[in-house]
PDB file of N, CA and C in Angstrom:
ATOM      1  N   UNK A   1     -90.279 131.035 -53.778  1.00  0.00           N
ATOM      2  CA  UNK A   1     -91.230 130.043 -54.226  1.00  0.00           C
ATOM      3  C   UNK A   1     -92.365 130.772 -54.940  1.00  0.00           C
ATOM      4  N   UNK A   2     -93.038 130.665 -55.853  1.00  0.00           N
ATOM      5  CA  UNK A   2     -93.774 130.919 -57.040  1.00  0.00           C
ATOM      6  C   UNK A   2     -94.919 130.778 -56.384  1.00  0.00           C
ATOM      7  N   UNK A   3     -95.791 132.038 -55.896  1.00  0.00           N
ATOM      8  CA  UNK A   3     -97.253 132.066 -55.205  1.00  0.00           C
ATOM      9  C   UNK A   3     -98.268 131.579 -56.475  1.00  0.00           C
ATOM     10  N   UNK A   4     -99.105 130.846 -55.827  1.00  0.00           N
ATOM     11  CA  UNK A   4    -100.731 130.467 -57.012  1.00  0.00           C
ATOM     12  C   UNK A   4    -101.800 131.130 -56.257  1.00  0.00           C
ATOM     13  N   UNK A   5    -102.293 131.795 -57.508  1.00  0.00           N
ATOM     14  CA  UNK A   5    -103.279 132.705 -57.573  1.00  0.00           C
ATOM     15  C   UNK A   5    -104.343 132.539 -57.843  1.00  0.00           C
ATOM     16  N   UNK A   6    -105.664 133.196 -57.987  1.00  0.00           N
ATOM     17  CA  UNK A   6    -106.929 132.523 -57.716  1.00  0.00           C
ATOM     18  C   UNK A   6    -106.648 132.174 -59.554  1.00  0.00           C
ATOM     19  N   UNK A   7    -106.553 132.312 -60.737  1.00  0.00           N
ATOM     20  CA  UNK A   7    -106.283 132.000 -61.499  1.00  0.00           C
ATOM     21  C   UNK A   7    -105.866 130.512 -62.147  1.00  0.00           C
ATOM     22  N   UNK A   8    -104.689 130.647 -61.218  1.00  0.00           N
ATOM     23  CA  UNK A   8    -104.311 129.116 -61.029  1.00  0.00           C
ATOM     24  C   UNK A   8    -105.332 128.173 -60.967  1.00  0.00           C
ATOM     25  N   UNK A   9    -105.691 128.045 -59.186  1.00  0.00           N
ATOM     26  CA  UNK A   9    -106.445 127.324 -58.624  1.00  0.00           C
ATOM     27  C   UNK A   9    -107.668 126.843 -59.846  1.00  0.00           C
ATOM     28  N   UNK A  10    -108.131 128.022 -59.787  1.00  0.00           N
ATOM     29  CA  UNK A  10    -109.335 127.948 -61.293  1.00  0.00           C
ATOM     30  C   UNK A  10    -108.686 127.426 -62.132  1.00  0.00           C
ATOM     31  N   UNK A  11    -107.630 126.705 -62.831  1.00  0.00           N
ATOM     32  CA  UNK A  11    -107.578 126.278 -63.856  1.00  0.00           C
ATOM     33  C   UNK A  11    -107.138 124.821 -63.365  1.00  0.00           C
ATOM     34  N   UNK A  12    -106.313 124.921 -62.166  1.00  0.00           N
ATOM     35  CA  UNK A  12    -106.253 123.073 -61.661  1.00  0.00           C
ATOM     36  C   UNK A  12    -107.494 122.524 -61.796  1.00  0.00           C
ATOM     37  N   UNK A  13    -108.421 123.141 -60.966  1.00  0.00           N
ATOM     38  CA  UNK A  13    -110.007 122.983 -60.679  1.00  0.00           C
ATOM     39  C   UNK A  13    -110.215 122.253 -62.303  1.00  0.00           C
ATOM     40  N   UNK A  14    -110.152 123.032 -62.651  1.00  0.00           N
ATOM     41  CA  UNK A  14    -111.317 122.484 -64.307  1.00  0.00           C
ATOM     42  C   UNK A  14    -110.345 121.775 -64.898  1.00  0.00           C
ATOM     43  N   UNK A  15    -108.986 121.604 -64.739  1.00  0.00           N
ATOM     44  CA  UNK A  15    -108.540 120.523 -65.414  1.00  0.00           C
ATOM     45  C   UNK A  15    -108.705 119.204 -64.517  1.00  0.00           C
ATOM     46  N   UNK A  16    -108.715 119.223 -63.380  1.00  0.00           N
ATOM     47  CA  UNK A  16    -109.137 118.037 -62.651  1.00  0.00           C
ATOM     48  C   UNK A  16    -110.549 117.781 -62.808  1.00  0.00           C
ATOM     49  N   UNK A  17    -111.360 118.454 -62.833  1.00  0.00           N
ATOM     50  CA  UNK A  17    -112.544 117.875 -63.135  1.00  0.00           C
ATOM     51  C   UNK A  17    -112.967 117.295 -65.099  1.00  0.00           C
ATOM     52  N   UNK A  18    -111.696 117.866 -65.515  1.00  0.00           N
ATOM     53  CA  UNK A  18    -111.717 117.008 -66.771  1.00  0.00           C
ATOM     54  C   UNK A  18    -111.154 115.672 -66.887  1.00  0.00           C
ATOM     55  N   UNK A  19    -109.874 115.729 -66.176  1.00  0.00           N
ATOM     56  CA  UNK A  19    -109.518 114.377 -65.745  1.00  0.00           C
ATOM     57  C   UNK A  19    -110.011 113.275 -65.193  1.00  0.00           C
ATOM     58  N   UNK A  20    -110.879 113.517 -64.128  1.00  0.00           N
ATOM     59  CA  UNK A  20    -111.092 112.392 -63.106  1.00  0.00           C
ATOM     60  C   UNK A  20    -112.593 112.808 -63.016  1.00  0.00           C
ATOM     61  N   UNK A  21    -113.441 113.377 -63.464  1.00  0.00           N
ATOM     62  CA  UNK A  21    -114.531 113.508 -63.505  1.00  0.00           C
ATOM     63  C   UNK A  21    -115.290 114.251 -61.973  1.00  0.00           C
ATOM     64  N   UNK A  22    -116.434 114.417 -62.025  1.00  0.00           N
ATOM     65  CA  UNK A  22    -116.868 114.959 -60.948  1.00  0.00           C
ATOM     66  C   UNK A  22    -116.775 114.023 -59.397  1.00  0.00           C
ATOM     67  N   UNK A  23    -117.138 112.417 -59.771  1.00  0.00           N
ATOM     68  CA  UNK A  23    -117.263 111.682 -59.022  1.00  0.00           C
ATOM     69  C   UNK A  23    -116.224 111.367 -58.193  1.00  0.00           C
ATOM     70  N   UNK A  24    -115.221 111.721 -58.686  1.00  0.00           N
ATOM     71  CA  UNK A  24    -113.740 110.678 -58.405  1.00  0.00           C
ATOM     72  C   UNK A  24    -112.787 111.923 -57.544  1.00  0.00           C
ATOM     73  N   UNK A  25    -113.127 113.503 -57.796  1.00  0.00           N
ATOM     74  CA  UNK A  25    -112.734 114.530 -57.193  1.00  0.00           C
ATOM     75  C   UNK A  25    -112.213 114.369 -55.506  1.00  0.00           C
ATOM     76  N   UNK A  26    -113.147 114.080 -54.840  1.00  0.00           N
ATOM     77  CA  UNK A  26    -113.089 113.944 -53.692  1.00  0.00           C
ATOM     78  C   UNK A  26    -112.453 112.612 -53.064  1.00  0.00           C
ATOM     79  N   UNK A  27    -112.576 111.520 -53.867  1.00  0.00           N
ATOM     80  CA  UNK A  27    -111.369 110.378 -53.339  1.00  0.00           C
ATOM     81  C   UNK A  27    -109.664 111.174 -53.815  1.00  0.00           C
ATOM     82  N   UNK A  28    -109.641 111.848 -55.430  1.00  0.00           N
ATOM     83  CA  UNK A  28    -108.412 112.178 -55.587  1.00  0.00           C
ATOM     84  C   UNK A  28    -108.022 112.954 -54.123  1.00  0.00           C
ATOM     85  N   UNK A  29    -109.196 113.940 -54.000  1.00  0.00           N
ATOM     86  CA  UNK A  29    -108.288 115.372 -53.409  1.00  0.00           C
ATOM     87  C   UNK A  29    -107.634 114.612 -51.229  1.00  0.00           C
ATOM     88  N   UNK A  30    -108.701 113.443 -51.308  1.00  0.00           N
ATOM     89  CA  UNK A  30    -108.492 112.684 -50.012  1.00  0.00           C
ATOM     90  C   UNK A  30    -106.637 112.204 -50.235  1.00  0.00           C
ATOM     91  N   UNK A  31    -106.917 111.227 -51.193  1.00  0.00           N
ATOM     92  CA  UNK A  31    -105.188 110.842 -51.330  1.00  0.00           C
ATOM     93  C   UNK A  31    -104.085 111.843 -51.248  1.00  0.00           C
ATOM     94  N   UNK A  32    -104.520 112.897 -52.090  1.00  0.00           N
ATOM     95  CA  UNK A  32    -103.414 113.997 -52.366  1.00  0.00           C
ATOM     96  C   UNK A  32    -103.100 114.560 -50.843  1.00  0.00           C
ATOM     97  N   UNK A  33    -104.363 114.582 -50.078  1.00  0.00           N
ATOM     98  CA  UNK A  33    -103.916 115.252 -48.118  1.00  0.00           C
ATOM     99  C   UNK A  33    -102.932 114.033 -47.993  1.00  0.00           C
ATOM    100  N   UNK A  34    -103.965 112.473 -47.829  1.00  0.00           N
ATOM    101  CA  UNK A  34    -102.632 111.688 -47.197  1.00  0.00           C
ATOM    102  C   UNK A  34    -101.541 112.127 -47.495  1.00  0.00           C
ATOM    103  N   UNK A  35    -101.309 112.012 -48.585  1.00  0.00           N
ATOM    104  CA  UNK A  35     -99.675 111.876 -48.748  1.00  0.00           C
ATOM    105  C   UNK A  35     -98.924 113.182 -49.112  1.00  0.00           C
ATOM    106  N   UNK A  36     -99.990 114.123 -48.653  1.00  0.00           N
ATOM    107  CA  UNK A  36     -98.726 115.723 -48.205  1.00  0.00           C
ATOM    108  C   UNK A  36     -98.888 115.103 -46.930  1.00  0.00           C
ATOM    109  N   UNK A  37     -99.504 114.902 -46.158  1.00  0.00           N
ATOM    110  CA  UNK A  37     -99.200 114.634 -44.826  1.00  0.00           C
ATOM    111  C   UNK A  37     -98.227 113.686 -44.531  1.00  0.00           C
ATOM    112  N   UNK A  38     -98.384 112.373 -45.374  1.00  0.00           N
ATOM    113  CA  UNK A  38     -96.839 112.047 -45.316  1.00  0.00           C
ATOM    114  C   UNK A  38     -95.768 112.096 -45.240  1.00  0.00           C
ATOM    115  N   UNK A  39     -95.488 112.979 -46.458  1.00  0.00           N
ATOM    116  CA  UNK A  39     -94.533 113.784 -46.785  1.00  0.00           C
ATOM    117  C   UNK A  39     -94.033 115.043 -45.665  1.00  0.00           C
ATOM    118  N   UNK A  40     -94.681 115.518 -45.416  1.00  0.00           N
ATOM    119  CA  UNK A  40     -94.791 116.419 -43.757  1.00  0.00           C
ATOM    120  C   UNK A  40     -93.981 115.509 -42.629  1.00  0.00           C
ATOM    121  N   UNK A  41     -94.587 114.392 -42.385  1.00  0.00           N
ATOM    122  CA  UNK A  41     -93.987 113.279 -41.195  1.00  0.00           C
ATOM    123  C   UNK A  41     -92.465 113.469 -41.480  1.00  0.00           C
ATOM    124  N   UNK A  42     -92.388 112.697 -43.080  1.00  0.00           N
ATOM    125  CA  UNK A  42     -91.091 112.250 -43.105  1.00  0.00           C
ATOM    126  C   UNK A  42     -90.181 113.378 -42.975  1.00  0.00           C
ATOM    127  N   UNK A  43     -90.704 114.548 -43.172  1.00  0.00           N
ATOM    128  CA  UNK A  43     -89.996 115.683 -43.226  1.00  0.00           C
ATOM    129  C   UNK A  43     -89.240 115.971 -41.670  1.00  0.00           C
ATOM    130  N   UNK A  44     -90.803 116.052 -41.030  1.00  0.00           N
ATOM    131  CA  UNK A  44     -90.194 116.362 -39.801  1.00  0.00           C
ATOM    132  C   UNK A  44     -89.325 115.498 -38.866  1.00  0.00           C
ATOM    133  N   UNK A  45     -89.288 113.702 -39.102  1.00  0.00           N
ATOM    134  CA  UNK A  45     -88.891 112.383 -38.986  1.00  0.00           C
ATOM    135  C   UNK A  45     -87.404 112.800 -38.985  1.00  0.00           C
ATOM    136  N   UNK A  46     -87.113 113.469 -40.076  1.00  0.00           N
ATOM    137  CA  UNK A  46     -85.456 113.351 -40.819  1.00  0.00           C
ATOM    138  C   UNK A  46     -85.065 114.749 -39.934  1.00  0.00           C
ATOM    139  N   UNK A  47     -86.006 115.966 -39.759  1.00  0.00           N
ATOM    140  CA  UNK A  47     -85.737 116.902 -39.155  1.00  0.00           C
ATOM    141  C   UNK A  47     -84.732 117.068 -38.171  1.00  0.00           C
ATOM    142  N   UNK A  48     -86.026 116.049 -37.382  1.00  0.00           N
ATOM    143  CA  UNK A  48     -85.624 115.741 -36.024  1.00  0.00           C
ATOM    144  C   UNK A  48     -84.284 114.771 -35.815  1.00  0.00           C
ATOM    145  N   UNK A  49     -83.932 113.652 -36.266  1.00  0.00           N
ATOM    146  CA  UNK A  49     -82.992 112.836 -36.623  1.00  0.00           C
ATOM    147  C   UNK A  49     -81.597 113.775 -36.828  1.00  0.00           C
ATOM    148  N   UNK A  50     -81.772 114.982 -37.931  1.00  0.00           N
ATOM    149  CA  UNK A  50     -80.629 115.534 -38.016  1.00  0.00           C
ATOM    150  C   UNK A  50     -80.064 116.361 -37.023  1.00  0.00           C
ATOM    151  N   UNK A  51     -81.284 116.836 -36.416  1.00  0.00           N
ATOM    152  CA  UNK A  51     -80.868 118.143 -35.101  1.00  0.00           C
ATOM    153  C   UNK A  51     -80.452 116.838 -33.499  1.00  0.00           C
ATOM    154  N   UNK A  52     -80.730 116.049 -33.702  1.00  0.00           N
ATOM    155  CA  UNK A  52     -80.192 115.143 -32.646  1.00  0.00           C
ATOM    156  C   UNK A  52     -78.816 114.453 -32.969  1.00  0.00           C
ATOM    157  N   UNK A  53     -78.921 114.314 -33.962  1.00  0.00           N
ATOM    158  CA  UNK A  53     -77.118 114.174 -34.216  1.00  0.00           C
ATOM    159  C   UNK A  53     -75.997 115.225 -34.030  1.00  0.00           C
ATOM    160  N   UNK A  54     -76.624 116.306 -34.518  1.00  0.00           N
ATOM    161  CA  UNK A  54     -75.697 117.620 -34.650  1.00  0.00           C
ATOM    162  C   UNK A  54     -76.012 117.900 -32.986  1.00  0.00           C
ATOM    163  N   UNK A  55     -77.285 117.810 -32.631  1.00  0.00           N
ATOM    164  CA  UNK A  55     -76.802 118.203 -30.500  1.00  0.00           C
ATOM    165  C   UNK A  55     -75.502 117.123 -30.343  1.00  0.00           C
ATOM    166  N   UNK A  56     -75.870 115.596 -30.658  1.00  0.00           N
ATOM    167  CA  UNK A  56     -75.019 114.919 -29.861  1.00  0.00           C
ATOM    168  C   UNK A  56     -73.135 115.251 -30.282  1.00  0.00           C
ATOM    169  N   UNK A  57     -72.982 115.746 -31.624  1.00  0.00           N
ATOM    170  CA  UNK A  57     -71.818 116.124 -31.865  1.00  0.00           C
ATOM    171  C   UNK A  57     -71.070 117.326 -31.053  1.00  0.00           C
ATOM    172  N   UNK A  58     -72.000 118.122 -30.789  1.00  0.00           N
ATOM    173  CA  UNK A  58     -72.068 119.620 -30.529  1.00  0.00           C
ATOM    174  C   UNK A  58     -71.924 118.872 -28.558  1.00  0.00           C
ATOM    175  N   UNK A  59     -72.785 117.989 -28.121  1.00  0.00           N
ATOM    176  CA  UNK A  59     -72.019 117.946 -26.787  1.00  0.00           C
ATOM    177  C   UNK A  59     -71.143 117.161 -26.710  1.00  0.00           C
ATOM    178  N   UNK A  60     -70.474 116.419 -27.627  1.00  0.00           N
ATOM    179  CA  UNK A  60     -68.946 115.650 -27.429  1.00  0.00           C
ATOM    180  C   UNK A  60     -68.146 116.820 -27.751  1.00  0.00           C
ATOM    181  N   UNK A  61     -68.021 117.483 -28.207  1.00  0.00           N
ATOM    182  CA  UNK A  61     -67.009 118.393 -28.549  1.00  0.00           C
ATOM    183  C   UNK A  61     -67.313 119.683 -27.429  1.00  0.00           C
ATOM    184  N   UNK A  62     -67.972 119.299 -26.785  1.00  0.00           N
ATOM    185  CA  UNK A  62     -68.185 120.279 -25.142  1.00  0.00           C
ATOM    186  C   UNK A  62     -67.298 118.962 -24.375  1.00  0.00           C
ATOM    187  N   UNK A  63     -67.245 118.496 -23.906  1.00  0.00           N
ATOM    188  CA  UNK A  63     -66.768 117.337 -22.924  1.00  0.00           C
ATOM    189  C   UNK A  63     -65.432 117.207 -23.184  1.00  0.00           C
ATOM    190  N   UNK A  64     -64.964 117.400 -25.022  1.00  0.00           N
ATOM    191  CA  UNK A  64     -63.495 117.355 -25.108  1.00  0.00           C
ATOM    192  C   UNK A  64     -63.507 116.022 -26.016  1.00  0.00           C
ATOM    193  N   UNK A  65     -64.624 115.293 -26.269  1.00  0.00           N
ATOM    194  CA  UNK A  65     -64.163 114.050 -26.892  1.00  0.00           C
ATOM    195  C   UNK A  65     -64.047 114.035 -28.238  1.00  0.00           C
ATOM    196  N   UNK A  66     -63.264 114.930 -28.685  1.00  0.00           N
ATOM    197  CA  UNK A  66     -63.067 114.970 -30.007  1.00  0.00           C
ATOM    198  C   UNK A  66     -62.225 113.976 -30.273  1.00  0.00           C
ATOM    199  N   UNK A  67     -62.071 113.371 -31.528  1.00  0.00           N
ATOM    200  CA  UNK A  67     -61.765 111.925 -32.372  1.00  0.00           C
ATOM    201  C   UNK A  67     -59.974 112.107 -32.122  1.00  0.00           C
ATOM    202  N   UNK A  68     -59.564 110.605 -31.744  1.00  0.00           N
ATOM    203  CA  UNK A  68     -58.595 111.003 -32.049  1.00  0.00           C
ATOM    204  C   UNK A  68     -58.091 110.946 -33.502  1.00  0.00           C
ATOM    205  N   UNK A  69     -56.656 111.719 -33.366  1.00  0.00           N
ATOM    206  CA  UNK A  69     -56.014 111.740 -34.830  1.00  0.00           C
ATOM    207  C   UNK A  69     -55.497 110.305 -35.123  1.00  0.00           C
ATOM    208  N   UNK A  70     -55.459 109.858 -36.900  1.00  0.00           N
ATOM    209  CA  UNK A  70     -55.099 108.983 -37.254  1.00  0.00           C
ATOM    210  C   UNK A  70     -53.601 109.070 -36.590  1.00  0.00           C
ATOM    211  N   UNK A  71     -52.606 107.838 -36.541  1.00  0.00           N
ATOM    212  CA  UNK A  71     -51.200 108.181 -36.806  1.00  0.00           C
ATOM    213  C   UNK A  71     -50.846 107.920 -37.807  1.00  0.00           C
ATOM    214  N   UNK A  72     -49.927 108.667 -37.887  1.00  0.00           N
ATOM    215  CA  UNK A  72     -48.905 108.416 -38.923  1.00  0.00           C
ATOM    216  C   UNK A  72     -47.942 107.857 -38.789  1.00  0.00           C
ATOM    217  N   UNK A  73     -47.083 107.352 -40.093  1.00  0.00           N
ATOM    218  CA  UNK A  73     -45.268 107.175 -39.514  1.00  0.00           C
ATOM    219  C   UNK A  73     -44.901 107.653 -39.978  1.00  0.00           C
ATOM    220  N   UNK A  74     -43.607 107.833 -39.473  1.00  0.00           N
ATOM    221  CA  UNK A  74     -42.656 108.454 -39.549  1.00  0.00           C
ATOM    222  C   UNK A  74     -42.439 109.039 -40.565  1.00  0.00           C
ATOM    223  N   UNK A  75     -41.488 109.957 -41.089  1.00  0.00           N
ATOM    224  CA  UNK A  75     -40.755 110.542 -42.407  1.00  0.00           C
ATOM    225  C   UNK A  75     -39.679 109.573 -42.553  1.00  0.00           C
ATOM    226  N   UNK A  76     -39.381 109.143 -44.088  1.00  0.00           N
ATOM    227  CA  UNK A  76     -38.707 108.467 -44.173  1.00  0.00           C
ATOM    228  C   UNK A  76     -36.930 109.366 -44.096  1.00  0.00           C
ATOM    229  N   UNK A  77     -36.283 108.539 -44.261  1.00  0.00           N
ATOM    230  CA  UNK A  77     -34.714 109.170 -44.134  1.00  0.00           C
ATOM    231  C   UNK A  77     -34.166 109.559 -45.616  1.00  0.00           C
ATOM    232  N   UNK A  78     -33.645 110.562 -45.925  1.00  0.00           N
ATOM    233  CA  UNK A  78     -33.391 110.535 -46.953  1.00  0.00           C
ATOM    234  C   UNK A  78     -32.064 109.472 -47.478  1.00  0.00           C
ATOM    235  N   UNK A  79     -32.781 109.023 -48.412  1.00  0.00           N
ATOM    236  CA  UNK A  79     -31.529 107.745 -49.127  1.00  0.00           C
ATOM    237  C   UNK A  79     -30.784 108.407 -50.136  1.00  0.00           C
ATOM    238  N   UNK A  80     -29.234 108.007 -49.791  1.00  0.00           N
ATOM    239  CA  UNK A  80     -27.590 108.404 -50.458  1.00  0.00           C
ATOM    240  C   UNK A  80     -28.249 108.428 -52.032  1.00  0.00           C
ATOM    241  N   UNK A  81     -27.545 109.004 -52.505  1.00  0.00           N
ATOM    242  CA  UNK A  81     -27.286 108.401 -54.574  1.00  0.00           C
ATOM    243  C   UNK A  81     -26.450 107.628 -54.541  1.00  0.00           C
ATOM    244  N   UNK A  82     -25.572 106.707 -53.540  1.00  0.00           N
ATOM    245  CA  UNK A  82     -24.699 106.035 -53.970  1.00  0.00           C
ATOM    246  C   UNK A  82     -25.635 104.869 -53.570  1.00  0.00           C
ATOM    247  N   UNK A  83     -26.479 104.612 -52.777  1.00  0.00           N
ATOM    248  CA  UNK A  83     -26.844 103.851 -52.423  1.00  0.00           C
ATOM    249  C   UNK A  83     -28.459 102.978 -53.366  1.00  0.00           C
ATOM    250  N   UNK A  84     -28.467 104.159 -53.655  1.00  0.00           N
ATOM    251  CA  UNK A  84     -30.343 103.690 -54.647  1.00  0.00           C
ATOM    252  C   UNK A  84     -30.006 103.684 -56.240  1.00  0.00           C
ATOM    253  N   UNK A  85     -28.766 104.396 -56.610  1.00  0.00           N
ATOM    254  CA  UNK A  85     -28.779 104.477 -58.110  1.00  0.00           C
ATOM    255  C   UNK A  85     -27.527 103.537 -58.340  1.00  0.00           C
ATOM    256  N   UNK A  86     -27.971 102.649 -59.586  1.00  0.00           N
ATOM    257  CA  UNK A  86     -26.367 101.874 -59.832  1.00  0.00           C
ATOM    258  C   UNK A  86     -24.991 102.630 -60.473  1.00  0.00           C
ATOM    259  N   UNK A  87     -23.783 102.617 -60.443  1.00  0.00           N
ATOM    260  CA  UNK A  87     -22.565 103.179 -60.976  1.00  0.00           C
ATOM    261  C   UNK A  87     -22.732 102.760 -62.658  1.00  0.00           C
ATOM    262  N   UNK A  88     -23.281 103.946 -63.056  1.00  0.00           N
ATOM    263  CA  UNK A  88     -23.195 103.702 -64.434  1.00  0.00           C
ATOM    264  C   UNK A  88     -21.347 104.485 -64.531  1.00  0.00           C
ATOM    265  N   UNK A  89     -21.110 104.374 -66.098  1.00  0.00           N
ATOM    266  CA  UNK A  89     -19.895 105.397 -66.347  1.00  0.00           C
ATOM    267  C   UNK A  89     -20.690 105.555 -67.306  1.00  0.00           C
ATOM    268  N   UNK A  90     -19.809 106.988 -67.466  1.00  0.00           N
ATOM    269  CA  UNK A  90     -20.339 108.438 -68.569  1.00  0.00           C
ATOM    270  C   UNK A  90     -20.009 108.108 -70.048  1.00  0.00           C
ATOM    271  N   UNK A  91     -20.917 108.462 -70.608  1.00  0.00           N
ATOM    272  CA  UNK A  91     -20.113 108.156 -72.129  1.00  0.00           C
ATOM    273  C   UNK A  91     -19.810 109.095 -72.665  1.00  0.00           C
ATOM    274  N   UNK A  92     -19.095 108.510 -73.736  1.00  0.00           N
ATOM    275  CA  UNK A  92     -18.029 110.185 -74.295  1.00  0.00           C
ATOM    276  C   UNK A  92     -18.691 111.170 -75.232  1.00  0.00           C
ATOM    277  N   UNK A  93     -18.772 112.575 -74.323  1.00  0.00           N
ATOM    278  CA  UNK A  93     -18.980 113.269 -75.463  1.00  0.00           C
ATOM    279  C   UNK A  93     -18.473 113.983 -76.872  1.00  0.00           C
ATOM    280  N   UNK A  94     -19.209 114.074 -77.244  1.00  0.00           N
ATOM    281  CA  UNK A  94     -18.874 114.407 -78.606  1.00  0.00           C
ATOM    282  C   UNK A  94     -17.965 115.966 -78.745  1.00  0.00           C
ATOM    283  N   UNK A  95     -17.489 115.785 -79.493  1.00  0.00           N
ATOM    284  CA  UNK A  95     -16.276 116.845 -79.582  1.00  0.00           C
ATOM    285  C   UNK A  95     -17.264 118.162 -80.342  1.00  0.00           C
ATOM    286  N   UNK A  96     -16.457 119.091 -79.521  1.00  0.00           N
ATOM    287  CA  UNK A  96     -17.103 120.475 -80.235  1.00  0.00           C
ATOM    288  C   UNK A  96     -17.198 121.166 -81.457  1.00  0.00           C
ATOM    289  N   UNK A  97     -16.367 120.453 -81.936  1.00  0.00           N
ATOM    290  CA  UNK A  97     -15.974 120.832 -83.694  1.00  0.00           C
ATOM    291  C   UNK A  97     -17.159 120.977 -84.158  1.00  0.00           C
ATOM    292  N   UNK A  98     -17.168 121.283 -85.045  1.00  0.00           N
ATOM    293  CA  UNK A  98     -18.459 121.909 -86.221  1.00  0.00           C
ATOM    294  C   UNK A  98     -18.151 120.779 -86.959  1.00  0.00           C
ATOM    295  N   UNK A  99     -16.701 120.544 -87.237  1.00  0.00           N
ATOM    296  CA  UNK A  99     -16.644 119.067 -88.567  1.00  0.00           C
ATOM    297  C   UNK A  99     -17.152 118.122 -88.198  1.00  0.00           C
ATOM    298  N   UNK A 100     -17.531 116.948 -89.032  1.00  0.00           N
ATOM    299  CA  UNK A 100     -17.630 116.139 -88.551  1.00  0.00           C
ATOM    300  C   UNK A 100     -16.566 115.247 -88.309  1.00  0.00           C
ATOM    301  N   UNK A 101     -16.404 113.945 -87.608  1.00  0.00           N
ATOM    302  CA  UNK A 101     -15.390 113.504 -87.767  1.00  0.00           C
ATOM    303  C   UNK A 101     -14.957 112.596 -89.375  1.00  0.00           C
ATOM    304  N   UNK A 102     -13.511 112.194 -89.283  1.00  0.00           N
ATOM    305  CA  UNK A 102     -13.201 111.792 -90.589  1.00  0.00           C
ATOM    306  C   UNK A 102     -14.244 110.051 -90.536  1.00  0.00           C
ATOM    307  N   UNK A 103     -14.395 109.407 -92.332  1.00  0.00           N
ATOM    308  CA  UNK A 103     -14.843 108.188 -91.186  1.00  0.00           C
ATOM    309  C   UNK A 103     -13.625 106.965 -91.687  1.00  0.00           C
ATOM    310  N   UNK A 104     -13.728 106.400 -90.807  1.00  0.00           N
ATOM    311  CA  UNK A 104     -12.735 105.469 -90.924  1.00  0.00           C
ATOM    312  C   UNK A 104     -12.291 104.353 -91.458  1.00  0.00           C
ATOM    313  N   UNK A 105     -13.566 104.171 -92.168  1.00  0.00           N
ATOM    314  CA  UNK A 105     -13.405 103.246 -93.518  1.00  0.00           C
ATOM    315  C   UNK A 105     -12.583 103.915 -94.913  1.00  0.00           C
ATOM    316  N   UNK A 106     -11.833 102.336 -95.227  1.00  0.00           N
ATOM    317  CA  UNK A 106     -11.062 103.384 -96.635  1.00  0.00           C
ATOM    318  C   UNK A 106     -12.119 102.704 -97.967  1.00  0.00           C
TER     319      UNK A 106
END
């Protein structure tokens, strides 16, 4: 994380007091605590929330109550080729000759 240096600070400083004027400084810099402090709560809110879930997982899986498994079914059976594909017949192949054949019109 990127430290701010007295540099910095000195230049937020004078740009906030260009912004919001001298008067208004001290209501801004009030809001800006609330709501890091907010932000802090919710932090620690969700903190806490997550480390109490992960205990309560962490003692079911001490006790043994781990989830059961989905089921499954079965494997199916393997099905014949005589049975899933229809009886085509083969058609004729073509002869090996290089010629072609004669054609049969005169």
């Amino acid at each position: 994380m990127p430290q701010v240096g007295p540099l910095e600070i000195l230049v937020i400083v004078v740009v906030a007091l260009l912004v919001f004027g001298p008067k208004e400084i001290p209501k801004v810099a009030r809001q800006a605590a609330k709501g890091w402090r907010e932000v802090q709560r919710f932090q620690a809110t969700l903190r806490r929330d997550i480390d109490d879930v992960l205990r309560e997982a962490d003692e079911d899986d001490d006790r043994g109550n781990t989830p059961t498994p989905t089921p499954t079914l079965p494997p199916k059976a393997p099905a014949t080729a005589e049975l899933d594909a229809p009886k085509l017949e083969a058609a004729p192949q073509p002869s090996s000759d290089t010629t072609p054949p004669a054609d049969p019109t005169p």
